[in-house]
C-alpha atoms as a PDB file:
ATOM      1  CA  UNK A   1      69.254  72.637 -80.621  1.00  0.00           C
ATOM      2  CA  UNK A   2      65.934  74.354 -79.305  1.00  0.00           C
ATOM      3  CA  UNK A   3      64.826  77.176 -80.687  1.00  0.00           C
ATOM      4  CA  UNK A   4      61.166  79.302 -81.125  1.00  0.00           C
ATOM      5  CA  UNK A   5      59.637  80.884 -84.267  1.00  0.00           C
ATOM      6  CA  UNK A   6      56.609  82.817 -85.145  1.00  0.00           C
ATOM      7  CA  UNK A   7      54.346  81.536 -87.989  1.00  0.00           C
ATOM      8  CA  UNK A   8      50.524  82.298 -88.814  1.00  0.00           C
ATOM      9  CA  UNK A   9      48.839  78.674 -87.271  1.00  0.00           C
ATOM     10  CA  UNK A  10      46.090  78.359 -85.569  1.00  0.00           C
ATOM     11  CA  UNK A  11      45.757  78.351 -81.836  1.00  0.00           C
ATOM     12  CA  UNK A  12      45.248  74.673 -80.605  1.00  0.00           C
ATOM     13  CA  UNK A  13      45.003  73.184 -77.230  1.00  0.00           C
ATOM     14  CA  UNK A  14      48.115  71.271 -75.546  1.00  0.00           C
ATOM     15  CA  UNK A  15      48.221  68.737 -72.763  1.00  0.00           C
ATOM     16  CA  UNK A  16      48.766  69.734 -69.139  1.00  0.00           C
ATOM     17  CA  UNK A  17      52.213  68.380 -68.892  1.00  0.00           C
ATOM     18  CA  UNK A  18      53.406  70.241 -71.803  1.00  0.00           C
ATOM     19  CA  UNK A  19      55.208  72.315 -69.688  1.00  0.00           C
ATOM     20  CA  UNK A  20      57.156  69.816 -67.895  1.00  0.00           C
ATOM     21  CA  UNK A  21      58.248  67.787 -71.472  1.00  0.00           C
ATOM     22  CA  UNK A  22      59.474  71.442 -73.147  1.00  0.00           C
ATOM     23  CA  UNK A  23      62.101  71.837 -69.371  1.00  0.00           C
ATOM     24  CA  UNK A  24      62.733  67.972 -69.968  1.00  0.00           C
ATOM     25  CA  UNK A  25      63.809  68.607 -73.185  1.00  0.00           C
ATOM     26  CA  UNK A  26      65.820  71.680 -72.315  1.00  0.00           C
ATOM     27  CA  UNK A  27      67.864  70.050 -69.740  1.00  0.00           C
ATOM     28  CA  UNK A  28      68.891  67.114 -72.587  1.00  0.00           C
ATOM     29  CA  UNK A  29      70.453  69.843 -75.051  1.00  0.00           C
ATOM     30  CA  UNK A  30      74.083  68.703 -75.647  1.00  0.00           C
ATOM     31  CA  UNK A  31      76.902  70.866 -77.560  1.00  0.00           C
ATOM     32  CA  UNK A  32      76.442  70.729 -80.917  1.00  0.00           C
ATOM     33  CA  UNK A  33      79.527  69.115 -82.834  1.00  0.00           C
ATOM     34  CA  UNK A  34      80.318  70.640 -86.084  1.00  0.00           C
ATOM     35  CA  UNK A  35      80.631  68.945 -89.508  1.00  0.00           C
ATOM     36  CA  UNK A  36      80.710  71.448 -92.630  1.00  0.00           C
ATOM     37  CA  UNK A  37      77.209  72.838 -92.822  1.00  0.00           C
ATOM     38  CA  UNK A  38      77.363  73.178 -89.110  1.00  0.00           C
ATOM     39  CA  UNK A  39      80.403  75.494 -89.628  1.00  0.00           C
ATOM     40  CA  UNK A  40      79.426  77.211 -92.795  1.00  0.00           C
ATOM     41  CA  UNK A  41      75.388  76.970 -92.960  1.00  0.00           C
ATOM     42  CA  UNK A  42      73.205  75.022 -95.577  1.00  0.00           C
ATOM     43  CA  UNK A  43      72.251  77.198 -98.518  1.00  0.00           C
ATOM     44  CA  UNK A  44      72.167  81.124 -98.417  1.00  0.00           C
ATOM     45  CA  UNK A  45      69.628  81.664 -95.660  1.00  0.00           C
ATOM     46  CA  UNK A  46      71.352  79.243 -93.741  1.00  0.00           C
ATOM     47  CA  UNK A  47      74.637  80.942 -93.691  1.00  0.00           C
ATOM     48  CA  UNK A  48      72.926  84.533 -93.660  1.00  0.00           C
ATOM     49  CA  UNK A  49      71.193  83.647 -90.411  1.00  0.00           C
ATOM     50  CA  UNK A  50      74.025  81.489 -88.957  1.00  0.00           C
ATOM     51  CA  UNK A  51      72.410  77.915 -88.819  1.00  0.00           C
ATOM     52  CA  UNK A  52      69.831  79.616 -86.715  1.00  0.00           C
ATOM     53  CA  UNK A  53      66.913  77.482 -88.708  1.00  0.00           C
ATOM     54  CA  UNK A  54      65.778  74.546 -86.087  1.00  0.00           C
ATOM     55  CA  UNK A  55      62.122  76.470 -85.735  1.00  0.00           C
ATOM     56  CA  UNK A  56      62.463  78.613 -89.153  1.00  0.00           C
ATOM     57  CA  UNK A  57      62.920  76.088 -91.468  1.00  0.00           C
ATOM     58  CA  UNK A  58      60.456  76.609 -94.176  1.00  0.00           C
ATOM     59  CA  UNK A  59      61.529  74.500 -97.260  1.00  0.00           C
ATOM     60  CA  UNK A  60      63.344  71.816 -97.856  1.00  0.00           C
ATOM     61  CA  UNK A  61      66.620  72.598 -95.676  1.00  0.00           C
ATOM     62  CA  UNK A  62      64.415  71.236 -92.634  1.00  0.00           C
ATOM     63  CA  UNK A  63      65.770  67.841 -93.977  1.00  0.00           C
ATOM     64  CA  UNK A  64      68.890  69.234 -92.261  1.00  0.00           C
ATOM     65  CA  UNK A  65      68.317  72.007 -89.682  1.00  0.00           C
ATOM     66  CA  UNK A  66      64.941  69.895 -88.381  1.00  0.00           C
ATOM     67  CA  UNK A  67      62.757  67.105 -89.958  1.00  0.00           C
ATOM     68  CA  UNK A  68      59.891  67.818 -88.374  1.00  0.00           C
ATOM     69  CA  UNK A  69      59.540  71.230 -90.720  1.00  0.00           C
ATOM     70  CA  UNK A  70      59.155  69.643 -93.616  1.00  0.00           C
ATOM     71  CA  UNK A  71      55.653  70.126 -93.047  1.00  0.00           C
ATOM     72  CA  UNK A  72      55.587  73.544 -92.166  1.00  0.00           C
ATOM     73  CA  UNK A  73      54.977  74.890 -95.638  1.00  0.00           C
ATOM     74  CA  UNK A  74      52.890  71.756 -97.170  1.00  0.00           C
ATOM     75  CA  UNK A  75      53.882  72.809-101.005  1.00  0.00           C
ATOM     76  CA  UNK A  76      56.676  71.069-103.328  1.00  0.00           C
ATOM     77  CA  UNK A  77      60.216  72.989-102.649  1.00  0.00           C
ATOM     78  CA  UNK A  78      63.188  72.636-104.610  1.00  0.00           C
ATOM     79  CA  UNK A  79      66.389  74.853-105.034  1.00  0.00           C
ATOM     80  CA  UNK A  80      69.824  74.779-106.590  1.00  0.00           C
ATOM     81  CA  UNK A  81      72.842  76.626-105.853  1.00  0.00           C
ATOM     82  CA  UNK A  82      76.238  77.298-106.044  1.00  0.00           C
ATOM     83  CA  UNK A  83      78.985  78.245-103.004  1.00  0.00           C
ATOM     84  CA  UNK A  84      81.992  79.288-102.375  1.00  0.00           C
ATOM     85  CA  UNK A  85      84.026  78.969 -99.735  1.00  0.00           C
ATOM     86  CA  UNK A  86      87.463  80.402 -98.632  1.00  0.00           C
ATOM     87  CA  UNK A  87      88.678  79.320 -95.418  1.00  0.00           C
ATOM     88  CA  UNK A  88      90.548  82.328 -93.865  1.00  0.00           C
ATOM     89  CA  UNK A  89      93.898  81.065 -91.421  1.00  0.00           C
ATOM     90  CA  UNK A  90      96.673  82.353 -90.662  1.00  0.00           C
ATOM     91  CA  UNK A  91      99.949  80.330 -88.860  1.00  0.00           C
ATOM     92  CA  UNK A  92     102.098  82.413 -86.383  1.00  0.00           C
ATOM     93  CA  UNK A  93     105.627  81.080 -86.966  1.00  0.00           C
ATOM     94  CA  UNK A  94     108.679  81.213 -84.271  1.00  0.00           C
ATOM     95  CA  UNK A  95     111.069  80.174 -87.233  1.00  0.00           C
ATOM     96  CA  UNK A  96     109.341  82.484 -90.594  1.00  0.00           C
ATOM     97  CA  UNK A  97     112.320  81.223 -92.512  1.00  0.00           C
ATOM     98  CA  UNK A  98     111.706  77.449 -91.871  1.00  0.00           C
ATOM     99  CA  UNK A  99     112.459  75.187 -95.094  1.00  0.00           C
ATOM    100  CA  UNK A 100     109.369  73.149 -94.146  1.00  0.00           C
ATOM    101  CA  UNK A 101     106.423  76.434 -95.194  1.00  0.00           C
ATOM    102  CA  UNK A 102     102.538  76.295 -93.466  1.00  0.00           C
ATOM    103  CA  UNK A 103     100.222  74.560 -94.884  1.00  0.00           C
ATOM    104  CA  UNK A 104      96.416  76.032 -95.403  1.00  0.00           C
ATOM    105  CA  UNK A 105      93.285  74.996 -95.855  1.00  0.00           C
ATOM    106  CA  UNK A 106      92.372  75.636 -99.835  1.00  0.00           C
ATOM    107  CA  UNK A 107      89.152  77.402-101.302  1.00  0.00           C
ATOM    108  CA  UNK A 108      86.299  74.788-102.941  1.00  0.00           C
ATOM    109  CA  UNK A 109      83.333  75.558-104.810  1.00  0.00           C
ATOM    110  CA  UNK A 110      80.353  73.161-104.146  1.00  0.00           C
ATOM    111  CA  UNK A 111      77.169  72.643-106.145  1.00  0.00           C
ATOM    112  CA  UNK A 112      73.824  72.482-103.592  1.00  0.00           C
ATOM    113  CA  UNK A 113      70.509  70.749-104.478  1.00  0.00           C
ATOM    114  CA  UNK A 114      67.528  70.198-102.767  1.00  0.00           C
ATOM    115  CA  UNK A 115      63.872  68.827-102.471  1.00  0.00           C
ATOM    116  CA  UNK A 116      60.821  68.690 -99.972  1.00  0.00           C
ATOM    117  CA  UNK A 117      57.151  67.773-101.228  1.00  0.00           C
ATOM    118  CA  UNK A 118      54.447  66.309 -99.508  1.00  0.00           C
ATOM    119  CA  UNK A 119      52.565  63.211 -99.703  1.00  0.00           C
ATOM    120  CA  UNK A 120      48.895  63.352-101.071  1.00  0.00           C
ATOM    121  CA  UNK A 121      46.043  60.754-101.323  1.00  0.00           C
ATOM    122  CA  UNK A 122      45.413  58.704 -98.286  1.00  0.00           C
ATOM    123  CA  UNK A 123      48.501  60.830 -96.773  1.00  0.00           C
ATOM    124  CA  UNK A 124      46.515  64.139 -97.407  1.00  0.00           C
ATOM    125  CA  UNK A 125      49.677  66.094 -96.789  1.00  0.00           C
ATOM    126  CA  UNK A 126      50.126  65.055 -93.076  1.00  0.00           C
ATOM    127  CA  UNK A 127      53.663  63.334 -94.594  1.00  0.00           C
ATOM    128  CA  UNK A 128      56.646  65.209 -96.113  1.00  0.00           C
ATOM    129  CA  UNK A 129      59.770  63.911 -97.358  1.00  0.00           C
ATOM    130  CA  UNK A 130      63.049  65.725 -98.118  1.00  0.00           C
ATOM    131  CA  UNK A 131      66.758  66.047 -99.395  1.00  0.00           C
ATOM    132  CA  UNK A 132      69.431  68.291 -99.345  1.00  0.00           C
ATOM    133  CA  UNK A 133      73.065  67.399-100.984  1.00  0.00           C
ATOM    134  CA  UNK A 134      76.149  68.518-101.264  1.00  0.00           C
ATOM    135  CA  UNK A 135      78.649  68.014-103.670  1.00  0.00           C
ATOM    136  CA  UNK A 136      82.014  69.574-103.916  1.00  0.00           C
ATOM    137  CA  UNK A 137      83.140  70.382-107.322  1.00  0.00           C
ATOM    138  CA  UNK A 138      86.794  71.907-107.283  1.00  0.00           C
ATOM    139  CA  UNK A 139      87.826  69.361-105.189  1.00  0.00           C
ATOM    140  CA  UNK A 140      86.586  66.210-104.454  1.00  0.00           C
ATOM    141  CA  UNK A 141      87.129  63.104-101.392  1.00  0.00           C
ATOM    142  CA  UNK A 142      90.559  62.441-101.660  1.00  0.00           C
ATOM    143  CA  UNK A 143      93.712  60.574 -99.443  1.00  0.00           C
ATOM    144  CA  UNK A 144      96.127  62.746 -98.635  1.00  0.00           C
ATOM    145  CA  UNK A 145      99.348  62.472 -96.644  1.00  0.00           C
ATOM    146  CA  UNK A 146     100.573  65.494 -95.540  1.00  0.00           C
ATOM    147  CA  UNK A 147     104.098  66.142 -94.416  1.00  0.00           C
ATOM    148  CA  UNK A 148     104.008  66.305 -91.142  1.00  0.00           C
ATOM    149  CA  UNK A 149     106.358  68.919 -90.271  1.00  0.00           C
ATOM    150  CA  UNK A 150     104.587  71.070 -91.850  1.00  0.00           C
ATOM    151  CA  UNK A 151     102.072  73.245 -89.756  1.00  0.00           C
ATOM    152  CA  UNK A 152      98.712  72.704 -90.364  1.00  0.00           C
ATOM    153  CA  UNK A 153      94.865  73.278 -89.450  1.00  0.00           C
ATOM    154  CA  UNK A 154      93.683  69.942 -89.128  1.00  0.00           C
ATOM    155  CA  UNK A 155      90.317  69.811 -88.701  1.00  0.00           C
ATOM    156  CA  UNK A 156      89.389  72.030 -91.659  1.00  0.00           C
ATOM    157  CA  UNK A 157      91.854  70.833 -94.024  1.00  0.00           C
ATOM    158  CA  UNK A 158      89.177  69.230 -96.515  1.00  0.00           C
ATOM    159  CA  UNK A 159      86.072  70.067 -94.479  1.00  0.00           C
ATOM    160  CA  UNK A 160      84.874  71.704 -97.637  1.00  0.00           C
ATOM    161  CA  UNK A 161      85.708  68.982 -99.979  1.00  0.00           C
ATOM    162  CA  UNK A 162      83.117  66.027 -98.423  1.00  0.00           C
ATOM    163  CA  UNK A 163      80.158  64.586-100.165  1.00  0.00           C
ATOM    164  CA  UNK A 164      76.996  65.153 -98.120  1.00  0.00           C
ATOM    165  CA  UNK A 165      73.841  63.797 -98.466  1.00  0.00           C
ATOM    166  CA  UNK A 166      70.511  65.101 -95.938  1.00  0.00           C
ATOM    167  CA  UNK A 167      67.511  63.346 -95.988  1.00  0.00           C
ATOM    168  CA  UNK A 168      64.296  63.416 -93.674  1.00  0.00           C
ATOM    169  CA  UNK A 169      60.611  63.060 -93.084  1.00  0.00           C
ATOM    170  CA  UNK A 170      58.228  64.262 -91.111  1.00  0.00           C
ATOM    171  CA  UNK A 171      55.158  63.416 -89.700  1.00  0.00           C
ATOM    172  CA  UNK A 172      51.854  65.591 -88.314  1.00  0.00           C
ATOM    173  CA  UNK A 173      50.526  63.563 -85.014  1.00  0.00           C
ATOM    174  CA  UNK A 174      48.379  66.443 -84.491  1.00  0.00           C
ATOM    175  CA  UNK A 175      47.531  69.421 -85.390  1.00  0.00           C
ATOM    176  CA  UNK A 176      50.106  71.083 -83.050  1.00  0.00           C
ATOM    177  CA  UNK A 177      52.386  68.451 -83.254  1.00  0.00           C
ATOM    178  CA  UNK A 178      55.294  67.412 -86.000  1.00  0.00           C
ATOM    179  CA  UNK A 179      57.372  65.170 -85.613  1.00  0.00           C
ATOM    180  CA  UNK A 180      60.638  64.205 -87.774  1.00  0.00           C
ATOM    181  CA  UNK A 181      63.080  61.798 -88.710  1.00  0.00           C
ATOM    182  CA  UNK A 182      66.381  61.681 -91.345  1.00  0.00           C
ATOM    183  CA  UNK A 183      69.947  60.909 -91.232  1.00  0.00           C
ATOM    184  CA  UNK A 184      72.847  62.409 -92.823  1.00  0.00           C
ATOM    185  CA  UNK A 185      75.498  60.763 -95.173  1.00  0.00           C
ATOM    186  CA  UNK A 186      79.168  61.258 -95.036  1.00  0.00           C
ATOM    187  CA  UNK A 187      81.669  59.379 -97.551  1.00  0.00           C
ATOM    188  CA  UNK A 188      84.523  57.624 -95.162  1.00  0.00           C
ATOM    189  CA  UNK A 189      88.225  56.640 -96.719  1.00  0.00           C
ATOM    190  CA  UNK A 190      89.518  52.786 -95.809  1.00  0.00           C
ATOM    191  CA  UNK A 191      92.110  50.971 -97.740  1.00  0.00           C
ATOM    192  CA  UNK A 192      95.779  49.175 -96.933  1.00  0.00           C
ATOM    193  CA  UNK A 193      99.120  49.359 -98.065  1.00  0.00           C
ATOM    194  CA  UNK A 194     101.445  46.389 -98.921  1.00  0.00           C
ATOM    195  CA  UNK A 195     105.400  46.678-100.631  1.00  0.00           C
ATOM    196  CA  UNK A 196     108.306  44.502 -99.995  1.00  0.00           C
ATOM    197  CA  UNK A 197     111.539  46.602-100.418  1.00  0.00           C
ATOM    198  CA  UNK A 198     114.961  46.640 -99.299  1.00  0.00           C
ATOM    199  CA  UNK A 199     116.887  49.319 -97.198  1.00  0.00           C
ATOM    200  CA  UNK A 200     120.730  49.755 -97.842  1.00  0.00           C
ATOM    201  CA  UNK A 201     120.150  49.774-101.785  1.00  0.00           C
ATOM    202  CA  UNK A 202     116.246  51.648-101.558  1.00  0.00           C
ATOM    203  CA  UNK A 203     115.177  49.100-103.846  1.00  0.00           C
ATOM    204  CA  UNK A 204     111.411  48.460-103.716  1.00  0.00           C
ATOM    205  CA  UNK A 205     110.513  44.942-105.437  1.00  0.00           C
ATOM    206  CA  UNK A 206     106.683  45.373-104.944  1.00  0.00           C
ATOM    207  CA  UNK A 207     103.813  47.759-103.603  1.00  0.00           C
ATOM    208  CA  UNK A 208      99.897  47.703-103.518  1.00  0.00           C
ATOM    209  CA  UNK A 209      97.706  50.394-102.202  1.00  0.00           C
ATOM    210  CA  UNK A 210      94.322  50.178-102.593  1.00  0.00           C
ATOM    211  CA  UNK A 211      91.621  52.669-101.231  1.00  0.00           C
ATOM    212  CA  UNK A 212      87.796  52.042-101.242  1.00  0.00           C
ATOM    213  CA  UNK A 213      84.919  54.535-100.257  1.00  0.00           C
ATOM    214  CA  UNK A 214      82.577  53.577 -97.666  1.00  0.00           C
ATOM    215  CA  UNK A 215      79.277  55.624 -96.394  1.00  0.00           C
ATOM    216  CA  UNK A 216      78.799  56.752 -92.600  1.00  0.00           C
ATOM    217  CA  UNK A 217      75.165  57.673 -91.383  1.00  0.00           C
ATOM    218  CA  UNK A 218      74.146  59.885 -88.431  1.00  0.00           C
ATOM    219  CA  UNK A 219      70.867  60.419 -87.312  1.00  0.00           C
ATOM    220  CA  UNK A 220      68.641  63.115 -87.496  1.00  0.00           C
ATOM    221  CA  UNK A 221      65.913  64.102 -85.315  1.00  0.00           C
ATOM    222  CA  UNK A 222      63.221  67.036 -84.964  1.00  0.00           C
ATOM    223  CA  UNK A 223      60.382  68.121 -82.842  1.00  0.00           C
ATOM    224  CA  UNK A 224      58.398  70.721 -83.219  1.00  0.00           C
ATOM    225  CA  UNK A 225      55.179  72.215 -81.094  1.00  0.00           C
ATOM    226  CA  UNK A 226      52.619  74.889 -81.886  1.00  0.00           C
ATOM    227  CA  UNK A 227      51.589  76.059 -78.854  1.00  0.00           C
ATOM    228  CA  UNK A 228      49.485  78.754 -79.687  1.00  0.00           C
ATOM    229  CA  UNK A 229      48.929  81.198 -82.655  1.00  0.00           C
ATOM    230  CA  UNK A 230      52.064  82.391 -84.050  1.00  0.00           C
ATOM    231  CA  UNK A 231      54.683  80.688 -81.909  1.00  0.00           C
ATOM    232  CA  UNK A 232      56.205  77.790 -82.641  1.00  0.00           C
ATOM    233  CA  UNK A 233      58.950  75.892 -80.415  1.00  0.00           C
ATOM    234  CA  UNK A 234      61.287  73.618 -82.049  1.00  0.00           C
ATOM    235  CA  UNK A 235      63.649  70.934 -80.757  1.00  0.00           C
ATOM    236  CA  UNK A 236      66.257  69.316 -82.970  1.00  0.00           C
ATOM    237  CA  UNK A 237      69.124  66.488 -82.847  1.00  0.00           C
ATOM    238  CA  UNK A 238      71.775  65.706 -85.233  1.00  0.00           C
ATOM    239  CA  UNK A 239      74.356  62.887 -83.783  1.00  0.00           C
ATOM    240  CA  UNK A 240      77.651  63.572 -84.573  1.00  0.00           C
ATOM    241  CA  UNK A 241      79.186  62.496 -87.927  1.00  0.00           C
ATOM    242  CA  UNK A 242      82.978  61.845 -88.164  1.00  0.00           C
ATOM    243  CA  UNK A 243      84.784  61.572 -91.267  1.00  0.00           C
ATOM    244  CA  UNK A 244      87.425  58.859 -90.621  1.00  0.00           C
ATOM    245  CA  UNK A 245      90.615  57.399 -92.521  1.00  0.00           C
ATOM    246  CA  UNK A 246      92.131  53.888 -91.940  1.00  0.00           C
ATOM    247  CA  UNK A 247      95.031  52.926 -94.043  1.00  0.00           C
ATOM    248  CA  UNK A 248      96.732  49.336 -92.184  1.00  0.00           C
ATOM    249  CA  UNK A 249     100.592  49.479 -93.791  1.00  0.00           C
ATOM    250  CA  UNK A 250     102.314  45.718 -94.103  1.00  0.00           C
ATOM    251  CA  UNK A 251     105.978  46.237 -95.490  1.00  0.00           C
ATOM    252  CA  UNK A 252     108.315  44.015 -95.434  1.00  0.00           C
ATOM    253  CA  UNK A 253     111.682  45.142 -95.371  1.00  0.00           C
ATOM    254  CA  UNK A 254     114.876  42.722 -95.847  1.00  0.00           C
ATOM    255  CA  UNK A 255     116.693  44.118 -93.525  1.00  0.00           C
ATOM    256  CA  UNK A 256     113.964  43.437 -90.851  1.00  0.00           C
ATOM    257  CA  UNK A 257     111.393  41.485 -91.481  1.00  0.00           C
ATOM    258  CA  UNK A 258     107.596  42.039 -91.863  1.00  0.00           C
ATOM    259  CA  UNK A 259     106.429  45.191 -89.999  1.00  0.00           C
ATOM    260  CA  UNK A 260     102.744  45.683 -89.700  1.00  0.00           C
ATOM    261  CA  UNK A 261     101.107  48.934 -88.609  1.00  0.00           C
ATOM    262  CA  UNK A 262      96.840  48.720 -88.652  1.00  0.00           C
END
């Protein structure tokens, strides 16, 4: 994401080729993939200004929106909160008497927290370091098999019920230079399944299912450049963070033998 903001700073020179790294980095800007602050916005000002925060980042939701702006306020930030969200579908049905009804997204409440100080002493406040987290509260990281003749909206089924943990740092090279660096944590689901059982009676003589929780990182990454007095351009990265499932089943039926399905 690139994006330009207006604070008070000081005018300070920039090198000749400035120019030609700001059209370098325009021509690398990718489509942004969306996880669930992508979608709904971090925090209130987030969501009121629709994630547009890569060079307005001010406190400590830089840690997600762009690293590099944890320094662009160098006082001690932290915030709590509370949201609520309501996912609003609807499924348009050839058959609105089917036996087999849609299946919708439900409403979560999540509890927000966040942090972003700088460093003192030998640091004198050219190093920040930040957090933001997310945890959902109505309901939580869960398996869930869903029948699957029932329609669906897949990819925001439990968007809004995923741990998520932000955090960054950030780093003044010079006086018109930040840069910043984080990663983002996302709780993954793997397990297996194991049962011996028998078909023409539907007697089951023995099942395991076991399912762990894992953490998957993404990287974060921010620049941002103060050209001159009250402009501020602002690059930022955040790879893409997948929340992935992996059950292997082993059953082994009498009838059939051992089937095995990773």
């Amino acid at each position: 994401m690139i994006a330009t903001r207006v604070p008070p700073f000081e005018r300070h020179e920039l090198p000749v080729n400035f120019s030609r790294t700001l059209a370098f980095l325009v021509a690398l800007a990718a489509p942004a993939q969306a996880s669930l602050f992508d979608t709904y916005g971090f925090g209130s000002r987030g969501a009121g200004m629709a994630s547009a925060l890569t060079a307005a980042s001010t406190d400590y939701l830089a840690a997600f929106y762009n690293p590099a702006d944890l320094l662009a306020h160098k006082r001690i930030h932290v915030g709590v909160g509370v949201v609520y969200l309501e996912p609003q579908f609807t499924i348009e049905r050839d058959l609105p008497d089917s036996p087999y009804p849609s299946e919708l997204p439900e409403r979560n409440v999540g509890f927000t927290l966040g942090l972003s100080a700088p460093l003192g002493g030998i640091f004198d406040k050219k190093v920040a370091l930040g957090l933001c987290v997310y945890v959902p509260l109505l309901q939580f990281t869960r398996a869930e098999f869903n029948d699957f003749r029932r329609p669906q909206v897949y990819l925001h089924d439990n968007l809004t019920d995923k741990l998520l943990l932000a955090v960054g740092g950030a780093v003044e090279a010079a006086p018109w230079l930040r840069l910043g660096l984080g990663f983002q944590l996302l709780a993954n689901l793997t397990g297996a399944a194991d049962f011996d059982m028998a078909l023409i009676d539907g007697r089951v003589e023995r099942e395991s299912l076991s399912i762990d929780l894992n953490a998957d990182l993404a990287v974060t990454a921010g620049i941002s450049v103060l050209p001159v007095a009250g402009l501020e351009l602002a690059v930022s990265y955040r790879q893409e963070l997948d929340f992935q499932f992996a059950l292997p089943v082993k059953a082994q039926i009498a009838e059939f033998g051992l089937l095995h399905q990773e």
